[in-house]
N, C-alpha and C. Protein backbone atom coordinates (compact mmCIF):
# COMPACT_ATOMS: atom_id res chain seq x y z
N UNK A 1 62.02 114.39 53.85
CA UNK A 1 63.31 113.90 54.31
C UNK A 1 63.08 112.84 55.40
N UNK A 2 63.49 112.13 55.25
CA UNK A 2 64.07 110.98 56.37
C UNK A 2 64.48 111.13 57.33
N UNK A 3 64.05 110.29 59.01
CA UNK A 3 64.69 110.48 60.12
C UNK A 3 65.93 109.58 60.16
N UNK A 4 66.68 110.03 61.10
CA UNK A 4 68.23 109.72 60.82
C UNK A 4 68.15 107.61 61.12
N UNK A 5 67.04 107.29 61.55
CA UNK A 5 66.91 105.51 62.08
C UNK A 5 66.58 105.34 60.70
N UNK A 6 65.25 106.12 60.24
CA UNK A 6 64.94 105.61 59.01
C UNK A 6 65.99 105.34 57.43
N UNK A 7 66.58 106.66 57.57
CA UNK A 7 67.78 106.59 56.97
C UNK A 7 69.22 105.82 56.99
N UNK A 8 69.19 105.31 58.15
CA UNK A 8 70.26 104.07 58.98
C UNK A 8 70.18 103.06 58.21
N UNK A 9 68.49 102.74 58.42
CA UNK A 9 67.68 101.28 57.81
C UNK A 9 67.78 101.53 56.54
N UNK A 10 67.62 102.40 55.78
CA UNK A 10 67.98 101.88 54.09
C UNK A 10 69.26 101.73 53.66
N UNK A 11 70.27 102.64 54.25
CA UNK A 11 71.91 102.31 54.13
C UNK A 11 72.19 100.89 54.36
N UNK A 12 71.60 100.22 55.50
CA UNK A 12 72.04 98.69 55.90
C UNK A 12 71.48 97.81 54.58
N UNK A 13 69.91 97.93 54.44
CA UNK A 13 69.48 97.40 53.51
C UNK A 13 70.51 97.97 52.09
N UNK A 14 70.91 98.79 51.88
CA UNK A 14 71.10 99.17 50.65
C UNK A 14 72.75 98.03 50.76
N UNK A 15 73.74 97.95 51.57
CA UNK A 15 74.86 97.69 51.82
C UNK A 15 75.13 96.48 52.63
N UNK A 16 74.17 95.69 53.29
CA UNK A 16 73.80 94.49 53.89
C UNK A 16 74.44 93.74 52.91
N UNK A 17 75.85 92.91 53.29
CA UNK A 17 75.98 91.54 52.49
C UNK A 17 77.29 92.21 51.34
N UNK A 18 77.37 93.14 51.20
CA UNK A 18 78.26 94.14 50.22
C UNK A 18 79.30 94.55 51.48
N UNK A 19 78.88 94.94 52.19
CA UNK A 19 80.31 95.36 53.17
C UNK A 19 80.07 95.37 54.71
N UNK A 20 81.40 95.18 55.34
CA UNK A 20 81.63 94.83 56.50
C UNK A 20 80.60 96.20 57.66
N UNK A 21 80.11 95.71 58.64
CA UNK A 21 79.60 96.53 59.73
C UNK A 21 80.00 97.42 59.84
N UNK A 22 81.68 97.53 59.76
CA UNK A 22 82.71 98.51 59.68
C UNK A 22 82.17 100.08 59.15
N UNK A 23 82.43 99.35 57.53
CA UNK A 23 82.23 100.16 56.62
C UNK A 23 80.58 100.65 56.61
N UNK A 24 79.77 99.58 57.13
CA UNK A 24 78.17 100.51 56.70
C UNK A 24 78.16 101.42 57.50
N UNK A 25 78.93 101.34 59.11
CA UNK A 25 78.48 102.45 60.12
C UNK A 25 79.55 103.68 59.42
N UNK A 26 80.33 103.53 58.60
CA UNK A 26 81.12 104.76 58.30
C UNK A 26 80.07 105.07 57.24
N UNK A 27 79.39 105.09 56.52
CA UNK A 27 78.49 105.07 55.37
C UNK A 27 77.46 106.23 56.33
N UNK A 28 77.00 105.49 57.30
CA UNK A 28 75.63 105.64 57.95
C UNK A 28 76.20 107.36 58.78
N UNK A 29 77.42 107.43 59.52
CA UNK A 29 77.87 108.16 60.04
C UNK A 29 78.19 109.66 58.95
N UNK A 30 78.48 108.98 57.88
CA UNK A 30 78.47 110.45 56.86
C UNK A 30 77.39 110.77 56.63
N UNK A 31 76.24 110.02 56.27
CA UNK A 31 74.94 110.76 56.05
C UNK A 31 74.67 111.26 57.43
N UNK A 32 74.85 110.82 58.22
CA UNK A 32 74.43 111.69 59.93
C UNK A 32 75.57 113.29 59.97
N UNK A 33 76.46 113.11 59.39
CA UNK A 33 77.15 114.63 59.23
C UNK A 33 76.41 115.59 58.49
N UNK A 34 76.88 114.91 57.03
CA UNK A 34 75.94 115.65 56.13
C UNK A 34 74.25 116.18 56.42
N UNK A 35 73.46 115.44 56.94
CA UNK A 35 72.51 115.70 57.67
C UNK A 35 72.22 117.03 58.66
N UNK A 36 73.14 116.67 59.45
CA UNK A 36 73.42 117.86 60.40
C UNK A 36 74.28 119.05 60.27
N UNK A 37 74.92 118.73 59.08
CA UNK A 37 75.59 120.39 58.61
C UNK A 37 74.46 120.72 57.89
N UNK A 38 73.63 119.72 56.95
CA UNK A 38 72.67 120.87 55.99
C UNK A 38 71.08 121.25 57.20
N UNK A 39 71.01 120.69 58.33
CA UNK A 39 70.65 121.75 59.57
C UNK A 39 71.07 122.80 60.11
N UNK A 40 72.39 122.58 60.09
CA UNK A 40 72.81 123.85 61.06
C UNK A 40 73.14 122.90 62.42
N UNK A 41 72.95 121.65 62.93
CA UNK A 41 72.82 121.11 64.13
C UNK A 41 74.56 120.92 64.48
N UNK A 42 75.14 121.11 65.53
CA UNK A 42 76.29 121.03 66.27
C UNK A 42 76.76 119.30 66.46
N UNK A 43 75.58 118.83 67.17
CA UNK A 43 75.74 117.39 67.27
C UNK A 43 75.05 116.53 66.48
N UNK A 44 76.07 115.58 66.49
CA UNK A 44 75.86 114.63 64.92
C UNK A 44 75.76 113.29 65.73
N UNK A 45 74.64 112.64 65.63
CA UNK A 45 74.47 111.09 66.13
C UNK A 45 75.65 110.32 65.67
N UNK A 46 76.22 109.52 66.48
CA UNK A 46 77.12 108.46 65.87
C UNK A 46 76.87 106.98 65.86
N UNK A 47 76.79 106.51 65.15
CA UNK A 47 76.87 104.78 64.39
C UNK A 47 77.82 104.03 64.70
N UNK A 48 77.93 103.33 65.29
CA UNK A 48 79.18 102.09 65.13
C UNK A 48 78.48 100.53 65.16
N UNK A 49 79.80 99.76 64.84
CA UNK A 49 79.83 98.46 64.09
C UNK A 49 78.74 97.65 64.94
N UNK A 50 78.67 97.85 65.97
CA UNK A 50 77.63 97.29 67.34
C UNK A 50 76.21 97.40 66.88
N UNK A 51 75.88 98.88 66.43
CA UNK A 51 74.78 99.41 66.62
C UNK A 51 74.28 98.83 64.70
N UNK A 52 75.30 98.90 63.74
CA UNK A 52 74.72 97.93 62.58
C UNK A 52 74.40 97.10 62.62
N UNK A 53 75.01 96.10 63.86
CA UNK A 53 74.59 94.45 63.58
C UNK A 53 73.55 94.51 64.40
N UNK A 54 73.21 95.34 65.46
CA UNK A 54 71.66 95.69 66.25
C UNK A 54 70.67 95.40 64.90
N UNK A 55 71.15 96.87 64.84
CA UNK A 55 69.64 97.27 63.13
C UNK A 55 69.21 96.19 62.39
N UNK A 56 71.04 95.54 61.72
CA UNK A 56 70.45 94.23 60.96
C UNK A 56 69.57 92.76 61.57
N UNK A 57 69.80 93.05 63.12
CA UNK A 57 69.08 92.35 63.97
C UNK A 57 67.74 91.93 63.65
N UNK A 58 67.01 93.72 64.07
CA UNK A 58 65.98 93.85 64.08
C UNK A 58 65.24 94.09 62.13
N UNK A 59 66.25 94.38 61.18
CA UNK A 59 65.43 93.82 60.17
C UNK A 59 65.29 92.06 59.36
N UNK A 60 66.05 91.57 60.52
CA UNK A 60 65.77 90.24 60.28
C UNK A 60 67.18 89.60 59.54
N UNK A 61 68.04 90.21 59.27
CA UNK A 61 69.56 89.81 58.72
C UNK A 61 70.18 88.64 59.39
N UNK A 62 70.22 89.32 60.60
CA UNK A 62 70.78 88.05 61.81
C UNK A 62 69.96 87.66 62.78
N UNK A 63 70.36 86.86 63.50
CA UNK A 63 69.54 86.67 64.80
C UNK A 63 70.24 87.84 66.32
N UNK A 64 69.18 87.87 66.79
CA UNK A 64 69.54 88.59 68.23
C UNK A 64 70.53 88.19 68.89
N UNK A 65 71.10 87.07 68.93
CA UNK A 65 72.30 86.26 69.61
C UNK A 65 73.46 86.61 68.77
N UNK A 66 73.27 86.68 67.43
CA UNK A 66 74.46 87.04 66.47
C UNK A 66 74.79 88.34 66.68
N UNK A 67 74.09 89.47 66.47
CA UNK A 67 74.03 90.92 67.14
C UNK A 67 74.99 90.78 68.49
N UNK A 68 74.79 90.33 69.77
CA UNK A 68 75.20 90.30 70.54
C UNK A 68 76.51 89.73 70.81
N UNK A 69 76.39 88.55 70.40
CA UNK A 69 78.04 88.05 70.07
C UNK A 69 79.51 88.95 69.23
N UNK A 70 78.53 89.09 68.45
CA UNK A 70 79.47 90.44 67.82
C UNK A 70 79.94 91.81 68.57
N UNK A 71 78.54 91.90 69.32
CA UNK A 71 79.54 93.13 70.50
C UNK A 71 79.76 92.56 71.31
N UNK A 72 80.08 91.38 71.64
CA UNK A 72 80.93 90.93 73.09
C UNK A 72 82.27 90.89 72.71
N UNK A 73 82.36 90.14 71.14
CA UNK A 73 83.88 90.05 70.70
C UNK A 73 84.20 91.31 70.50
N UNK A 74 83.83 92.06 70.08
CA UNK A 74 84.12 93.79 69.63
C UNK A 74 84.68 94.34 70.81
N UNK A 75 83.74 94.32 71.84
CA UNK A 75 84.12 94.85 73.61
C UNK A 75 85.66 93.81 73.78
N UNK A 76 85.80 92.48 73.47
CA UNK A 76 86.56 92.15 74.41
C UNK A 76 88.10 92.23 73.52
N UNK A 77 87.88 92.71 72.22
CA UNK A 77 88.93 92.83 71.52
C UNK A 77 89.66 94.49 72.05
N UNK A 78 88.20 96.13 72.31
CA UNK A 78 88.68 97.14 72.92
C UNK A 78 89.39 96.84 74.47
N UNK A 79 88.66 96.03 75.18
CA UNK A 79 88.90 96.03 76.37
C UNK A 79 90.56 95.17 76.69
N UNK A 80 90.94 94.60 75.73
CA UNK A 80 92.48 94.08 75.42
C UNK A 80 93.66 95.42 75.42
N UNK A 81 93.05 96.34 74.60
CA UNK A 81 93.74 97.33 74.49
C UNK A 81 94.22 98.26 75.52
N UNK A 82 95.82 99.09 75.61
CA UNK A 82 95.88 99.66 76.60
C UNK A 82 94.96 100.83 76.53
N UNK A 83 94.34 101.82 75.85
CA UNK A 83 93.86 102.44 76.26
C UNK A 83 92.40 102.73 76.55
N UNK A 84 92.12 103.39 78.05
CA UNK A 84 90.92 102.88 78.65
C UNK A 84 89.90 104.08 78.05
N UNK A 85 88.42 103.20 77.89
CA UNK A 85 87.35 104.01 77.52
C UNK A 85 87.25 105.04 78.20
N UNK A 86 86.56 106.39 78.47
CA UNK A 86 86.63 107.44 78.54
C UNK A 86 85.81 106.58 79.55
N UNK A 87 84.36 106.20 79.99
CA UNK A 87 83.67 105.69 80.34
C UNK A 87 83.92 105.22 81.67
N UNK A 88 84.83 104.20 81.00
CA UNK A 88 84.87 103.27 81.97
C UNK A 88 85.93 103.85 83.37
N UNK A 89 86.80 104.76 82.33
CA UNK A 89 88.03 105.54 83.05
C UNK A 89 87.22 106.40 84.52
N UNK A 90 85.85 107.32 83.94
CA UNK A 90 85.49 107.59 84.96
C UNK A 90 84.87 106.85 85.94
N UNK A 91 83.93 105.52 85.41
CA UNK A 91 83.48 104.35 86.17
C UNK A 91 84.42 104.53 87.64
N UNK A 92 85.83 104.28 87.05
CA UNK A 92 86.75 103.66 88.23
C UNK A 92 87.32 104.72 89.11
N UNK A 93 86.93 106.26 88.53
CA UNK A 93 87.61 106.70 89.64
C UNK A 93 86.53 107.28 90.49
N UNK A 94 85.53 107.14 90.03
CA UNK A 94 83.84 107.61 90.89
C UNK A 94 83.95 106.22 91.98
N UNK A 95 84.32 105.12 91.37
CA UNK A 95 84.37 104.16 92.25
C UNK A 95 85.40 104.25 93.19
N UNK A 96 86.36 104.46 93.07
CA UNK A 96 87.43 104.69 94.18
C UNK A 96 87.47 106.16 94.65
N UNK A 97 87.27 107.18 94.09
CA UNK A 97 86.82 108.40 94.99
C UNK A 97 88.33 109.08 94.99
N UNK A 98 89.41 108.67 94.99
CA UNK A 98 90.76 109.11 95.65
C UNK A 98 92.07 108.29 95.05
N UNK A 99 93.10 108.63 95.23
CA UNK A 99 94.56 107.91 95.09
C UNK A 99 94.30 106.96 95.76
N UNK A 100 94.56 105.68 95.52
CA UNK A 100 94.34 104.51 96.29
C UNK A 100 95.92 104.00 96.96
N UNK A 101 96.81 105.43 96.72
CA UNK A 101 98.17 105.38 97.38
C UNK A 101 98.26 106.47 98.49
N UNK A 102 98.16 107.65 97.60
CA UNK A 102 98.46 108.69 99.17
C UNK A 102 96.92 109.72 99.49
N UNK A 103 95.62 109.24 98.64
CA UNK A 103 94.65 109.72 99.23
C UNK A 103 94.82 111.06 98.28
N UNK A 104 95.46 111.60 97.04
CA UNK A 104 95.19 112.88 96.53
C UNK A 104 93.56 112.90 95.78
N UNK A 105 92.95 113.58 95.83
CA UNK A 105 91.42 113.97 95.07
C UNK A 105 91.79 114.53 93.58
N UNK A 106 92.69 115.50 93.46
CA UNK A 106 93.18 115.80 92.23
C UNK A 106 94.21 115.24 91.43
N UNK A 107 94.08 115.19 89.85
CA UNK A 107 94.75 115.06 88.79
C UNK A 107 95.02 113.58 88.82
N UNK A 108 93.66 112.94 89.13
CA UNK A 108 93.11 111.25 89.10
C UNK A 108 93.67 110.82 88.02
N UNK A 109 94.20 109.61 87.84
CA UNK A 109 94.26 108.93 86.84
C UNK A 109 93.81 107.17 86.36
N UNK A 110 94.03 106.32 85.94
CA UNK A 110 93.63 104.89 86.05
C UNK A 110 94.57 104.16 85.47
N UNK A 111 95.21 102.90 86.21
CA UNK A 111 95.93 102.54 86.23
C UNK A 111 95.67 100.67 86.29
N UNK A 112 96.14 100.00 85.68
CA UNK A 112 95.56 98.51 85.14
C UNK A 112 96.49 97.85 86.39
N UNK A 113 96.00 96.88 87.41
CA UNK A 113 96.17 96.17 88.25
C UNK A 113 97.46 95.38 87.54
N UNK A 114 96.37 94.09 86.59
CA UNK A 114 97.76 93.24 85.75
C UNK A 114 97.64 93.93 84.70
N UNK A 115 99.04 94.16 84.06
CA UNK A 115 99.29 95.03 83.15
C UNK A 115 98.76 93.99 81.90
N UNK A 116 98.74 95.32 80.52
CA UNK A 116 97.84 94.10 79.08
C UNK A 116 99.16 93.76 79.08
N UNK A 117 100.26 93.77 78.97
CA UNK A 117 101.56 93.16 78.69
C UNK A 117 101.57 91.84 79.49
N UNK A 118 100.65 91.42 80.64
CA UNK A 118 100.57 90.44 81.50
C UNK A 118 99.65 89.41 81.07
N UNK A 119 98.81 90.19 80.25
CA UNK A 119 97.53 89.34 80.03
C UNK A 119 96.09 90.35 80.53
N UNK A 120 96.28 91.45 81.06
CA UNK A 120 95.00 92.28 81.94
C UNK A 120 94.32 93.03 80.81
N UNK A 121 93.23 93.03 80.88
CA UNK A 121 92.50 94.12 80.11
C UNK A 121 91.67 95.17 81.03
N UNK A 122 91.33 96.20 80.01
CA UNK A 122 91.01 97.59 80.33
C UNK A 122 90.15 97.73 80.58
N UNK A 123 89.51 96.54 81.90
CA UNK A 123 87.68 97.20 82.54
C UNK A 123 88.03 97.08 83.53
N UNK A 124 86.87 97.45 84.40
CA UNK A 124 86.39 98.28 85.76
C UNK A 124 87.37 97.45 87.03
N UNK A 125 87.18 95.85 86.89
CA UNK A 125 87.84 95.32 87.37
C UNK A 125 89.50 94.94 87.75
N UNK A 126 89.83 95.12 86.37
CA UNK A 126 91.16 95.47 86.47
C UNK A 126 91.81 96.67 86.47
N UNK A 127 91.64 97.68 86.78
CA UNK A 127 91.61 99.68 87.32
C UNK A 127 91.82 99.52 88.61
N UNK A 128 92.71 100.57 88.79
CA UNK A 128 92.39 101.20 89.77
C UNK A 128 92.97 102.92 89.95
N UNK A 129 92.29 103.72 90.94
CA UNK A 129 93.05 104.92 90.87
C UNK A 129 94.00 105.51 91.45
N UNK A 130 95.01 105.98 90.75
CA UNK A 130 96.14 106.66 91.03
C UNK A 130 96.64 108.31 90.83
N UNK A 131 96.76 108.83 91.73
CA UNK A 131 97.08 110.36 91.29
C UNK A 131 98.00 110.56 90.57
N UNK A 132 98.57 111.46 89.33
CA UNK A 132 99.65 111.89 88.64
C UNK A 132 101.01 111.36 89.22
N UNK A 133 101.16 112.12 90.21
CA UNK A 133 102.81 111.59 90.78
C UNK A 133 102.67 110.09 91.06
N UNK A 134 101.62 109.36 91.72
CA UNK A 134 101.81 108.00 92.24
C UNK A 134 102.27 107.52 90.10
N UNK A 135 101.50 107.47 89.95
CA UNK A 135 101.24 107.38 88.28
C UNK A 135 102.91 106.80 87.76
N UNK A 136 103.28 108.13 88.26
CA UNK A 136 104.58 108.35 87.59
C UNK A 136 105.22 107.20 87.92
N UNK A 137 105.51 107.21 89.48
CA UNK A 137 106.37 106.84 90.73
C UNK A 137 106.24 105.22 90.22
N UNK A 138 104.93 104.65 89.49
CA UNK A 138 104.77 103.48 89.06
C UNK A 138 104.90 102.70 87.79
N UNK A 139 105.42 104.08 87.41
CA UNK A 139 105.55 103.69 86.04
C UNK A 139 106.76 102.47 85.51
N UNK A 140 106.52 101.74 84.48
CA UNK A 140 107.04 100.77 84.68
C UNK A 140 107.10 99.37 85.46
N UNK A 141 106.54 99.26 86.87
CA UNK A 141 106.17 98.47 87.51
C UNK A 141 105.10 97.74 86.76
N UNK A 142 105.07 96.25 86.64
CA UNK A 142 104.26 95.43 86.54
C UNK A 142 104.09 94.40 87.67
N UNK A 143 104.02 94.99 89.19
CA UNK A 143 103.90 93.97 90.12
C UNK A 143 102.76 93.53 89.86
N UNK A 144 101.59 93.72 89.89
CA UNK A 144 100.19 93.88 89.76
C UNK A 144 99.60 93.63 91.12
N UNK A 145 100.15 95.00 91.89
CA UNK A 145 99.39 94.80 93.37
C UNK A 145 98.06 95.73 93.56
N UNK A 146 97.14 95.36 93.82
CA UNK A 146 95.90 95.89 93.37
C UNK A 146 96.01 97.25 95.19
N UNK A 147 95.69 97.91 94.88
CA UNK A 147 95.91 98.78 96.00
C UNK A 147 94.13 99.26 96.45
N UNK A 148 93.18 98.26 96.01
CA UNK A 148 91.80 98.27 96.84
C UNK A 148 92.47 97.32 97.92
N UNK A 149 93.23 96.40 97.96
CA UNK A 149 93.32 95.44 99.31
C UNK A 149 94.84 96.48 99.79
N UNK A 150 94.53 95.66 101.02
CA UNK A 150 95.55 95.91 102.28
C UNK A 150 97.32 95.45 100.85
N UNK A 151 98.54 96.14 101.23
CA UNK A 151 99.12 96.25 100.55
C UNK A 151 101.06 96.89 101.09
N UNK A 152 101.80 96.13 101.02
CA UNK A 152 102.85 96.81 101.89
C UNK A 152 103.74 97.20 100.48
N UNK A 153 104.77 98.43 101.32
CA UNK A 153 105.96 98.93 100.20
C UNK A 153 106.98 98.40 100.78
N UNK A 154 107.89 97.82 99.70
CA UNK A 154 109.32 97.07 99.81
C UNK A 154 110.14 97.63 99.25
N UNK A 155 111.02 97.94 99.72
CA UNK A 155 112.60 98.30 98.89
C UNK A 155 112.72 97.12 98.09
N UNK A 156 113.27 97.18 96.84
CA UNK A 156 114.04 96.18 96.45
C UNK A 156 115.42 96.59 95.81
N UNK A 157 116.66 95.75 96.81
CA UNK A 157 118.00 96.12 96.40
C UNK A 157 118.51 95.93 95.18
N UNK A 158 117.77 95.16 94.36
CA UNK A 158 118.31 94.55 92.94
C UNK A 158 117.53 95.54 91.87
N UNK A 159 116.78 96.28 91.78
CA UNK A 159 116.44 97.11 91.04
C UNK A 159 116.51 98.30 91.71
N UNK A 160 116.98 98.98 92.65
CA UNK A 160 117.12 100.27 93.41
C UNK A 160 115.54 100.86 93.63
N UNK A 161 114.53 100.49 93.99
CA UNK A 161 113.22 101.39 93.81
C UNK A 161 112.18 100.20 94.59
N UNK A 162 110.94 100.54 94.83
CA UNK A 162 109.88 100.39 95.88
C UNK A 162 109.14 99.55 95.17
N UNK A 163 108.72 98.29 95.09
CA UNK A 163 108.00 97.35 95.24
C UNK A 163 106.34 97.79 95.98
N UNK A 164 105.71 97.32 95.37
CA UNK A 164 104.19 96.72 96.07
C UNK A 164 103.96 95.28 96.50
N UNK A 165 103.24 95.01 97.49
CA UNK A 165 102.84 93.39 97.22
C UNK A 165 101.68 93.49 98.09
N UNK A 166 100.61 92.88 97.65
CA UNK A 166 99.35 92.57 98.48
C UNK A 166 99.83 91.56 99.76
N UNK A 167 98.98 92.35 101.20
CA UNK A 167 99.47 91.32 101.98
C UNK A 167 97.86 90.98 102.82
N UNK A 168 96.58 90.80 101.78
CA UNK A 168 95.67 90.00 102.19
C UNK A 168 95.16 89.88 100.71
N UNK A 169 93.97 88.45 100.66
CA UNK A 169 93.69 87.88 100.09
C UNK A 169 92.88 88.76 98.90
């Protein structure tokens, strides 16, 4: 029997040029199930579209720059999306430590500076953390006041409810 790389590499070769990255890592990902149920094994390696155009990299399909380009557009098409990588979600709140409103430690959440409705996408840079209730309390707001900088609360009479606005650079 075949190790699960070795087995990767003949699926690509077998499906190289016949179907999209897409589809070979769903190909590659069932033999990694099947694999590991006829073990007995719990965890099943996973494949994606990134890690095909790697492989086809390295058997000479594409070039190393093509591989890579493909996961930058891939990343910057997820990172468009509202919802944030599991990853990256914790990235930002290990990085901020706390509510970056009233200082709560529990029931963290992450919250996009400029909203994707603005144009913002879903990495480290544009996050920040907010506890459940702040969460709430913001919901709807698209000021995009980043609450790592200095930051004041405003009434505003024309919508009945509390404003943010950065008041340093």
């Amino acid at each position: 029997m075949r190790t699960w790389v070795e087995e990767t590499k003949q699926i690509i070769i077998k499906l190289w040029g016949r179907q999209s990255a897409e589809e070979i890592a769903g190909q590659v990902n069932l033999w990694h199930q099947r694999n590991a149920q006829a073990k007995g094994k719990a965890k099943i390696p996973v494949t994606t579209a990134a890690g095909v155009m790697y492989q086809a990299a390295k058997l000479g399909y594409i070039s190393q720059a093509e591989a890579e380009a493909y996961h930058k557009q891939r990343k910057k098409v997820q990172a468009g999306k509202r919802r944030v990588p599991v990853k990256v979600r914790d990235a930002v709140i290990q990085r901020d430590g706390r509510c970056l409103l009233c200082g709560a430690l529990e029931d963290l959440r992450v919250r996009h500076i400029v909203a994707v409705s603005k144009g913002g996408i879903s990495e480290v840079d544009n996050l920040q953390t907010v506890c459940a209730a702040c969460y709430q309390s913001l919901k709807g707001s698209t000021t995009g006041a980043d609450f790592r900088k200095p930051y004041k609360k405003e009434w505003c009479g024309h919508c009945k409810r509390y404003h943010y606005k950065n008041i340093a650079g």
